[in-house]
Structure formats: C-alpha cells, structure tokens
N, C-alpha and C. Protein backbone atom coordinates (compact mmCIF):
# COMPACT_ATOMS: atom_id res chain seq x y z
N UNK A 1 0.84 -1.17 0.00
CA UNK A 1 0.00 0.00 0.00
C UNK A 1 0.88 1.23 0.00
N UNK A 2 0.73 2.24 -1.01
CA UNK A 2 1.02 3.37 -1.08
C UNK A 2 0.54 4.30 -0.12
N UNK A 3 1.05 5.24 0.94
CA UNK A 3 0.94 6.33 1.76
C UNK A 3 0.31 7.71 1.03
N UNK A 4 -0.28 8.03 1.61
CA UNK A 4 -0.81 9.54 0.83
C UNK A 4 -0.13 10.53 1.49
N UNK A 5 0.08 11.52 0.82
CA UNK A 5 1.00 12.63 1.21
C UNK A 5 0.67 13.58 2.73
N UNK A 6 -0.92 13.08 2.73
CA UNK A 6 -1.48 13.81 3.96
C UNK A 6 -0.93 12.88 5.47
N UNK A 7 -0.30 12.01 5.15
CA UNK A 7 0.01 11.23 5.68
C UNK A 7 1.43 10.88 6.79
N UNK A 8 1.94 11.49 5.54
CA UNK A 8 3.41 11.98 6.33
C UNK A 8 3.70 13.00 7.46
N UNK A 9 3.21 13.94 7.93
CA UNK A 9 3.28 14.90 8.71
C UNK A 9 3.01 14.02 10.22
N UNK A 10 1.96 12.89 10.39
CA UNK A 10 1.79 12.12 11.65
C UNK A 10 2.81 11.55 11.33
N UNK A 11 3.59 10.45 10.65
CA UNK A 11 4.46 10.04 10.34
C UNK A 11 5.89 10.18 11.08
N UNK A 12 5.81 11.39 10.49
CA UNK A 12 7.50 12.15 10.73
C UNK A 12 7.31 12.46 11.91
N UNK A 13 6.15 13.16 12.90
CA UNK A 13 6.08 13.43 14.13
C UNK A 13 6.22 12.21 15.01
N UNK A 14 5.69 11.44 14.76
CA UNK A 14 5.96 9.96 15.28
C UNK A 14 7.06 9.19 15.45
N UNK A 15 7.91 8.99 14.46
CA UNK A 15 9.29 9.09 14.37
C UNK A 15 10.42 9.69 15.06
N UNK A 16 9.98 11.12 14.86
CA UNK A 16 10.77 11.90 15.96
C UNK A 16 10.67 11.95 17.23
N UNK A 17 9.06 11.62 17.66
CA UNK A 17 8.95 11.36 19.08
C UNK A 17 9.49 9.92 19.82
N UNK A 18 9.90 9.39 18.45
CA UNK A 18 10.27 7.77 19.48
C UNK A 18 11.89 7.61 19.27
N UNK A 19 12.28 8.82 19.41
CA UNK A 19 13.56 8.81 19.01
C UNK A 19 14.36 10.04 20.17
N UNK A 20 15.70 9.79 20.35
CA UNK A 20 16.28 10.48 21.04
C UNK A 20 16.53 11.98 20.88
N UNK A 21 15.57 12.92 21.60
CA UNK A 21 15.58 14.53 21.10
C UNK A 21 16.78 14.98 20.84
N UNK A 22 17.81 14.36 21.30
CA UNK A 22 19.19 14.98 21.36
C UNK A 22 19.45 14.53 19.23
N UNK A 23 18.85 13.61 19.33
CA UNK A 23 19.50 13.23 17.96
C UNK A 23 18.06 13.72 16.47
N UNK A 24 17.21 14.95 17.10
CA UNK A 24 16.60 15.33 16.23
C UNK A 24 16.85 16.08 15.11
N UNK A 25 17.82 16.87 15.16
CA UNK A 25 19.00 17.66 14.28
C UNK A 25 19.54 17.23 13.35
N UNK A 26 20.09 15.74 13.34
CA UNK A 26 20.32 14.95 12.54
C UNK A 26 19.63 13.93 11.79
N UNK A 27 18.14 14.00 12.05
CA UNK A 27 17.23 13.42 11.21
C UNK A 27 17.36 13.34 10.05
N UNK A 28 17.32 12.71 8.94
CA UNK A 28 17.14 12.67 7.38
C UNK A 28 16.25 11.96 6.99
N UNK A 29 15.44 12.69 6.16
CA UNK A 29 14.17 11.54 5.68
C UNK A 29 14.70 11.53 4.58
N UNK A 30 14.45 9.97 3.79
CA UNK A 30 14.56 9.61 3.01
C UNK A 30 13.44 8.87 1.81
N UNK A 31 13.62 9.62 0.98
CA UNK A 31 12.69 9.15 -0.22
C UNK A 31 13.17 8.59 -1.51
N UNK A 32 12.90 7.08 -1.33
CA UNK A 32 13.06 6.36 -2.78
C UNK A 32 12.28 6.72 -3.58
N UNK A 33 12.39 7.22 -4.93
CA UNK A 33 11.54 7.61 -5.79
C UNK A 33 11.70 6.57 -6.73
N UNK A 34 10.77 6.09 -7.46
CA UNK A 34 10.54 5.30 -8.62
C UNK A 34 11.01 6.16 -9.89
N UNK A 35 11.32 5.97 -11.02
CA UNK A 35 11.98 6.84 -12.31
C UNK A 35 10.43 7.04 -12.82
N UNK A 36 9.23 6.35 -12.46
CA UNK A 36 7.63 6.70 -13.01
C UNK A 36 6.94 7.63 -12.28
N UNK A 37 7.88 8.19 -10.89
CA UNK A 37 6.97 9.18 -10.38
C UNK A 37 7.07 10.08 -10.83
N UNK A 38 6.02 11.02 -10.48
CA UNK A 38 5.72 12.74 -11.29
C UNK A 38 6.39 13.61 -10.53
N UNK A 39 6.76 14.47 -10.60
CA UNK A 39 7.75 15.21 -9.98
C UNK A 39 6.86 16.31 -8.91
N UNK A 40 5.13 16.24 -9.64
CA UNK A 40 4.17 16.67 -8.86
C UNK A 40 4.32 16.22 -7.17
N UNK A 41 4.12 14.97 -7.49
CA UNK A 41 4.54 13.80 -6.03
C UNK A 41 5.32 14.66 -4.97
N UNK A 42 6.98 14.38 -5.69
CA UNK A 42 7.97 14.66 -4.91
C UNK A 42 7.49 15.98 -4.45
N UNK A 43 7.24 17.08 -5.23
CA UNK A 43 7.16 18.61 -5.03
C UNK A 43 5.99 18.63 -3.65
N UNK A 44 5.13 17.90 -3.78
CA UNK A 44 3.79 17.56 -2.46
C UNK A 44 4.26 16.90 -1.70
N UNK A 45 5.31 16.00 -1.35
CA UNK A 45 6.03 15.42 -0.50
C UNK A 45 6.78 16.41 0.25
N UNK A 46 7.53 17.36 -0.76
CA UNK A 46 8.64 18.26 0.06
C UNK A 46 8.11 19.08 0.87
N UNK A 47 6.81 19.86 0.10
CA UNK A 47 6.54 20.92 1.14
C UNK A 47 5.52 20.58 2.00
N UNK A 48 4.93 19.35 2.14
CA UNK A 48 4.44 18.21 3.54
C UNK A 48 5.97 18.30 4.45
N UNK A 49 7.21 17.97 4.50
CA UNK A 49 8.02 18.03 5.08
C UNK A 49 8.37 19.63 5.63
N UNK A 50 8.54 20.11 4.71
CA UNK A 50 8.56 21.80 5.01
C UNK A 50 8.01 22.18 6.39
N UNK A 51 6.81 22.22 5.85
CA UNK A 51 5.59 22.43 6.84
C UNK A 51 6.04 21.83 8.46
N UNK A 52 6.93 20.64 8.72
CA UNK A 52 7.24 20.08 9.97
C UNK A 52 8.50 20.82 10.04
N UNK A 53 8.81 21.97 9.23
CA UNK A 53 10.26 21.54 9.67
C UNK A 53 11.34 20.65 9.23
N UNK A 54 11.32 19.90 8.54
CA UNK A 54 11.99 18.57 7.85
C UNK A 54 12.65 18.91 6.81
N UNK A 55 14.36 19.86 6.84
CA UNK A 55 14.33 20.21 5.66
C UNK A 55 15.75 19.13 5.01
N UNK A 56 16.25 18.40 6.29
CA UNK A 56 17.23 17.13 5.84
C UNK A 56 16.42 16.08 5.16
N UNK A 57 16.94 15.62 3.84
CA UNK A 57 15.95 14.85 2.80
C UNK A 57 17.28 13.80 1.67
N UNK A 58 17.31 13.36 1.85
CA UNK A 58 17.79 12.16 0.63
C UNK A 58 17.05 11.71 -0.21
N UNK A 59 17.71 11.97 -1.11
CA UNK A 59 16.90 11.13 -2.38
C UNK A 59 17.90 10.00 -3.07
N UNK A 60 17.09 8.97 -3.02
CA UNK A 60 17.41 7.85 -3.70
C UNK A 60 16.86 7.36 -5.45
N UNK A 61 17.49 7.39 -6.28
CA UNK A 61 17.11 6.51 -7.44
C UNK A 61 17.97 5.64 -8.10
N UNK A 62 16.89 5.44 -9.33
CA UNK A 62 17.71 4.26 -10.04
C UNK A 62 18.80 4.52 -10.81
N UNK A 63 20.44 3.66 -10.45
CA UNK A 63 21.68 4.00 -10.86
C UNK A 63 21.17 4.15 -12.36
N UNK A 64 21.78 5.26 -12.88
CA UNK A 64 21.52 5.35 -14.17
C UNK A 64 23.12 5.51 -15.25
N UNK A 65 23.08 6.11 -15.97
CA UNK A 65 23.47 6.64 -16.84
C UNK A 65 23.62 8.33 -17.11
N UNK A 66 24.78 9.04 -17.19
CA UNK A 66 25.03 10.59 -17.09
C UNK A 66 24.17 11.05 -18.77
N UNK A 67 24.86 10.06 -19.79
CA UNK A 67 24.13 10.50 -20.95
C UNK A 67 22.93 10.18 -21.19
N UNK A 68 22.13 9.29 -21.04
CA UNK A 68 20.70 9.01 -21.02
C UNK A 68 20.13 9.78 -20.65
C-alpha cells in the first residue's frame, strides 16, 4: 500500500517522538523515488516536510546513466 501525502506529517512526528531529542537535528528523511513518479509527487512530499520543519531529505534513485 502506497501512503498519501497527507500522511506523512503524523508520520514524521511519530518518528521523531520515538527517538532520542538529542538526535533530532540529525534526522534525514529519506525518499526512494521510482523513475515513473511525477515530480508533482515529490514537489507535495517536500513541502508536507517543510511544513514540519523537515528540511534534511535524501533522495534515492535508479543508478543510471550521465548521458541518457
């Protein structure tokens, strides 16, 4: 099951609360993106994170190719 974007904000608060405050600073969320998502997605993902505060973010994709 796919998460809806409204979704993440309990999420990330949840996370951070079960976690050591000292080590909230260094949080990074991380998002695997598929090469089929819309960039709409990601852009509604980021500023869902925004909104908490969440501005450490990784992005993961598929090893590609520089010329492709």
């Amino acid at each position: 099951r796919f998460s809806e974007v409204s979704e993440i904000k309990n999420f990330v608060l949840a996370e951070r609360a079960s976690r050591d405050p000292a080590l909230e600073k260094v949080l990074t969320a991380s998002l695997k993106v598929d090469k089929e998502t819309k960039m709409g997605i990601v852009g509604d993902v980021k500023q869902e994170l925004r909104k908490i505060e969440q501005y450490k973010v990784n992005y993961t994709t598929q090893k590609g190719s520089v010329i492709e």
